[in-house]
C-alpha atoms as a PDB file:
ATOM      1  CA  UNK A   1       4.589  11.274  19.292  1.00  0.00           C
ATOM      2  CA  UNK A   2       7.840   9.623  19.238  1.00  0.00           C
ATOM      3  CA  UNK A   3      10.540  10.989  16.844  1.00  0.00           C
ATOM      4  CA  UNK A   4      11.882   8.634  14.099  1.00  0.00           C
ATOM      5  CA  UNK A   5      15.883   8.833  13.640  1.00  0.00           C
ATOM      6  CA  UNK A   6      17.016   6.646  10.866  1.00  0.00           C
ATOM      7  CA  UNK A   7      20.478   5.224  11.200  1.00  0.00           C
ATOM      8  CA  UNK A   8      22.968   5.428   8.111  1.00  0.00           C
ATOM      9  CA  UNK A   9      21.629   2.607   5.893  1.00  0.00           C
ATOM     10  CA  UNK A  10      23.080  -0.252   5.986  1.00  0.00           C
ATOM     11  CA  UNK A  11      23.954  -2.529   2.594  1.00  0.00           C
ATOM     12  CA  UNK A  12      21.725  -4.827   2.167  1.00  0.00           C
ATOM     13  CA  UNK A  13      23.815  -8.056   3.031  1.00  0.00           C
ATOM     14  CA  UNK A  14      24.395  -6.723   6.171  1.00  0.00           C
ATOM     15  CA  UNK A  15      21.260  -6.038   7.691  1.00  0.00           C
ATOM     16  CA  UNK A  16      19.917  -8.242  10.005  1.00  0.00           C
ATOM     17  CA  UNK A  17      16.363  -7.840   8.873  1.00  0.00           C
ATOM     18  CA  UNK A  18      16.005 -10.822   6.464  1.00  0.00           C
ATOM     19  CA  UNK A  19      13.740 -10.636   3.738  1.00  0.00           C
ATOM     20  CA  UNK A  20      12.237  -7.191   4.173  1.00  0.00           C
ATOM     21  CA  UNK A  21      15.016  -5.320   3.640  1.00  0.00           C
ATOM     22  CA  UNK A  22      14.580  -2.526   0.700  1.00  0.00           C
ATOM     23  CA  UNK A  23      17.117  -3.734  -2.144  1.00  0.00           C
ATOM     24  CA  UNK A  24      19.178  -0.371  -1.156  1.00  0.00           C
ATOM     25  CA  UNK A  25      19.443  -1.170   2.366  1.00  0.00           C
ATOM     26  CA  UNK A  26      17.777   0.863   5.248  1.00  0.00           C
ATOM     27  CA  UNK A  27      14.915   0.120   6.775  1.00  0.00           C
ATOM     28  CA  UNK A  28      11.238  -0.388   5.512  1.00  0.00           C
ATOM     29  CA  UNK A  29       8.601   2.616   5.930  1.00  0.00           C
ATOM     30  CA  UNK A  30       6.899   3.059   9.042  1.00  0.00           C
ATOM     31  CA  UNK A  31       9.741   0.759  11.055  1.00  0.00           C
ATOM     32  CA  UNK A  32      12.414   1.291  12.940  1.00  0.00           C
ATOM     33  CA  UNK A  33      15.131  -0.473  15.022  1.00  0.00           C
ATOM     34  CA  UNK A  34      15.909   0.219  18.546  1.00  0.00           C
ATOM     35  CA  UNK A  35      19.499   0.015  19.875  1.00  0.00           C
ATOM     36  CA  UNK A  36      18.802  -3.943  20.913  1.00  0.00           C
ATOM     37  CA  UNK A  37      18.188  -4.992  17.113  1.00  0.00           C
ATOM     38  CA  UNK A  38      14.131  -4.664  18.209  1.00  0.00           C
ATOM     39  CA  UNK A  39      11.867  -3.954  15.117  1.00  0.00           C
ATOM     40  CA  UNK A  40       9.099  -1.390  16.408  1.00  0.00           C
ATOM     41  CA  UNK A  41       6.497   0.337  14.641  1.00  0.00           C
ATOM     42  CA  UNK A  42       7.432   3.983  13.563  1.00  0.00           C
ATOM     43  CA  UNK A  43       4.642   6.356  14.878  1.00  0.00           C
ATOM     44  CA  UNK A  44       4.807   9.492  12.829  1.00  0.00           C
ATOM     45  CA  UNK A  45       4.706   6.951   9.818  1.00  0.00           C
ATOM     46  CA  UNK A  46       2.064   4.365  11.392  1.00  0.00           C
ATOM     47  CA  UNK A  47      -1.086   5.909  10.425  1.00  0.00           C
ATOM     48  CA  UNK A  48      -0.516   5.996   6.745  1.00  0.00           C
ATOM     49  CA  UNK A  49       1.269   2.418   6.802  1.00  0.00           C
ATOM     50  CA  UNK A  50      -2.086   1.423   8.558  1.00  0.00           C
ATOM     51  CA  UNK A  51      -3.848   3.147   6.127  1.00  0.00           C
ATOM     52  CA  UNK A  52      -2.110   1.553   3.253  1.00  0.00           C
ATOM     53  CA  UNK A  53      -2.321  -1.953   4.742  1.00  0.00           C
ATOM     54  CA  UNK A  54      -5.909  -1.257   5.281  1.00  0.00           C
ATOM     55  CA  UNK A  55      -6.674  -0.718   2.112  1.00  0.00           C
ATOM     56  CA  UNK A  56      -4.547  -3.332   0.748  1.00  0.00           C
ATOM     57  CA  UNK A  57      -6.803  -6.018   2.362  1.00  0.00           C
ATOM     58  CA  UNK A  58      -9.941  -4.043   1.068  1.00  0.00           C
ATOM     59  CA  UNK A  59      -8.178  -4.817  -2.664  1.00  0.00           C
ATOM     60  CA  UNK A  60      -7.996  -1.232  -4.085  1.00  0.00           C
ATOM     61  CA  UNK A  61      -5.073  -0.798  -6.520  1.00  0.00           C
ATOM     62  CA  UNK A  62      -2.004   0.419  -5.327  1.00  0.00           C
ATOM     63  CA  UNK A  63      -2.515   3.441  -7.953  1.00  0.00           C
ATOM     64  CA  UNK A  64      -6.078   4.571  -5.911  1.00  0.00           C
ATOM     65  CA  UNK A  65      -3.779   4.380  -3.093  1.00  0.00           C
ATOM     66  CA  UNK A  66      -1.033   6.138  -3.962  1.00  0.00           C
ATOM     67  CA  UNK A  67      -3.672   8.881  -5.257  1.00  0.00           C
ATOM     68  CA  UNK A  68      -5.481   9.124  -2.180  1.00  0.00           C
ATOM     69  CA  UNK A  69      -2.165   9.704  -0.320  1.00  0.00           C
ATOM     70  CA  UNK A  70      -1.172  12.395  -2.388  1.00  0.00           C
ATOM     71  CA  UNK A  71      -4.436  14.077  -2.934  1.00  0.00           C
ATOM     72  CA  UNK A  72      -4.217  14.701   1.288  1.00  0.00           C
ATOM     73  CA  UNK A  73      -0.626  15.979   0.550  1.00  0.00           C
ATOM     74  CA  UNK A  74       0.968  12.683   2.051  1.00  0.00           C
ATOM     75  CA  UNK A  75       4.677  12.120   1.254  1.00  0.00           C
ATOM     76  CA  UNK A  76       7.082   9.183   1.751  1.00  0.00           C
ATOM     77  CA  UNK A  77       9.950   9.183   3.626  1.00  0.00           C
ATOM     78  CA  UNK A  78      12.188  10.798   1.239  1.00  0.00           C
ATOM     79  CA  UNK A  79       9.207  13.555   0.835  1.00  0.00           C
ATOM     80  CA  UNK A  80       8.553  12.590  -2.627  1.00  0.00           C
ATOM     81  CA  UNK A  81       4.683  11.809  -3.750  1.00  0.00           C
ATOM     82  CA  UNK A  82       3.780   8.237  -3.509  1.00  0.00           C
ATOM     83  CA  UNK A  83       3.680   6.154  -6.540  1.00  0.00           C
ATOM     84  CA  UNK A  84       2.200   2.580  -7.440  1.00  0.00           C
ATOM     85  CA  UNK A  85       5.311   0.778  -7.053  1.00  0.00           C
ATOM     86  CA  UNK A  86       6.064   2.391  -3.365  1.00  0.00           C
ATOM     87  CA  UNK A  87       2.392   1.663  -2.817  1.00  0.00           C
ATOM     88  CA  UNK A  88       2.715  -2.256  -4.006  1.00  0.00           C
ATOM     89  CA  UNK A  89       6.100  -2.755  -2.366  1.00  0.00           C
ATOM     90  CA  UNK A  90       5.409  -1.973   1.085  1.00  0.00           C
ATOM     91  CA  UNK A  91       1.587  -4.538   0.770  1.00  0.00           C
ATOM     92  CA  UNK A  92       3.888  -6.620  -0.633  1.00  0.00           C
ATOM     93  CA  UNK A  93       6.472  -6.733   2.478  1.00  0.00           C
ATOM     94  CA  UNK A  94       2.749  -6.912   4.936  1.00  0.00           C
ATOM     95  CA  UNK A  95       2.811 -10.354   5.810  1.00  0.00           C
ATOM     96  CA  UNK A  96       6.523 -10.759   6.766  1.00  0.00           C
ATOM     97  CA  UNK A  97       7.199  -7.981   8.498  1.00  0.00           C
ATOM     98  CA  UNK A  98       4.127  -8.404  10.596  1.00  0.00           C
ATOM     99  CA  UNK A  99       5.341 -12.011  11.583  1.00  0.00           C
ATOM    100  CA  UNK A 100       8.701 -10.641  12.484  1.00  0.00           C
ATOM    101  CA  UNK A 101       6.853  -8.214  14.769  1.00  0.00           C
ATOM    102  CA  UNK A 102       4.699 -10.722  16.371  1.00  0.00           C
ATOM    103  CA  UNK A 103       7.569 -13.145  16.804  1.00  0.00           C
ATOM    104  CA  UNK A 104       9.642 -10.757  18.628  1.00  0.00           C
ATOM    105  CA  UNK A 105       6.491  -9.827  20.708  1.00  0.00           C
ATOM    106  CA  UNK A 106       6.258 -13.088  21.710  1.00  0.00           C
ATOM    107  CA  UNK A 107       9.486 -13.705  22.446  1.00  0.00           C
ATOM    108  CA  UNK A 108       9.949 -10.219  24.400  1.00  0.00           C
ATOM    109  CA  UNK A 109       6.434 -11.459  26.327  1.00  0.00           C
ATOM    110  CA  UNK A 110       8.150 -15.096  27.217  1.00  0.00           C
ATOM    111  CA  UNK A 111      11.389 -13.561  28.523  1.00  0.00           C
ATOM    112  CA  UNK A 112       8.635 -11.445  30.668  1.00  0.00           C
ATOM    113  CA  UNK A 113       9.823  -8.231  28.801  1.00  0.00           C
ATOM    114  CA  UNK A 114       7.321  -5.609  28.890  1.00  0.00           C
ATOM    115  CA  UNK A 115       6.339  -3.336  25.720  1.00  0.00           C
ATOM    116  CA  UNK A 116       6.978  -6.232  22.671  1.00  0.00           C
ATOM    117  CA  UNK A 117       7.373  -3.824  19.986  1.00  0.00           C
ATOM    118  CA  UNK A 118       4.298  -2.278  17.843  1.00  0.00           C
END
């Protein structure tokens, strides 16, 4: 499993991440940035962000999430329990950050770059 390293959070008008920047700067849960600017997937976080997204799109509340997180002993980032808002701002960020990805996949696969990013 790869080891996640978090650079020194940036402010928020500086990082080059667009719209899914956290209001505080840094970088979103279960993503990271390579030296090149790259946004790749995170794997120690990946499995819970999968699980999260998963059951976003099944529609249970961001509260029955954030319970079944914690009930396995599941922390964020920061190691604190997960809440409803955590919960609801990362399904909320889904759909851009996964276009991001995809976009820079695609433009990794044109330039005949190997390994596009998640």
């Amino acid at each position: 499993m790869t080891e996640c390293r978090y650079p020194k959070p940036k402010p928020a008008a500086d990082w080059s991440g667009g719209s899914v920047a956290p209001a505080g700067g840094g970088t979103p849960f279960g993503i990271i940035r390579d030296q090149h600017g790259i946004i790749r997937r995170c794997e120690k976080e990946s499995r819970i962000l999968d699980e999260i997204w998963r059951r976003c799109a099944l529609g249970e509340t961001y509260a029955e999430i954030a319970y079944a997180l914690n009930v396995r002993g599941l922390k964020k980032r920061d190691g604190k329990p997960w809440t409803r808002a955590a919960v609801a701002r990362l399904c909320n960020k889904t759909s851009k950050i996964r276009e991001r990805m995809a976009a820079q996949r695609k433009a990794l696969e044109t330039a005949g770059i190997a390994g596009g990013g998640a």
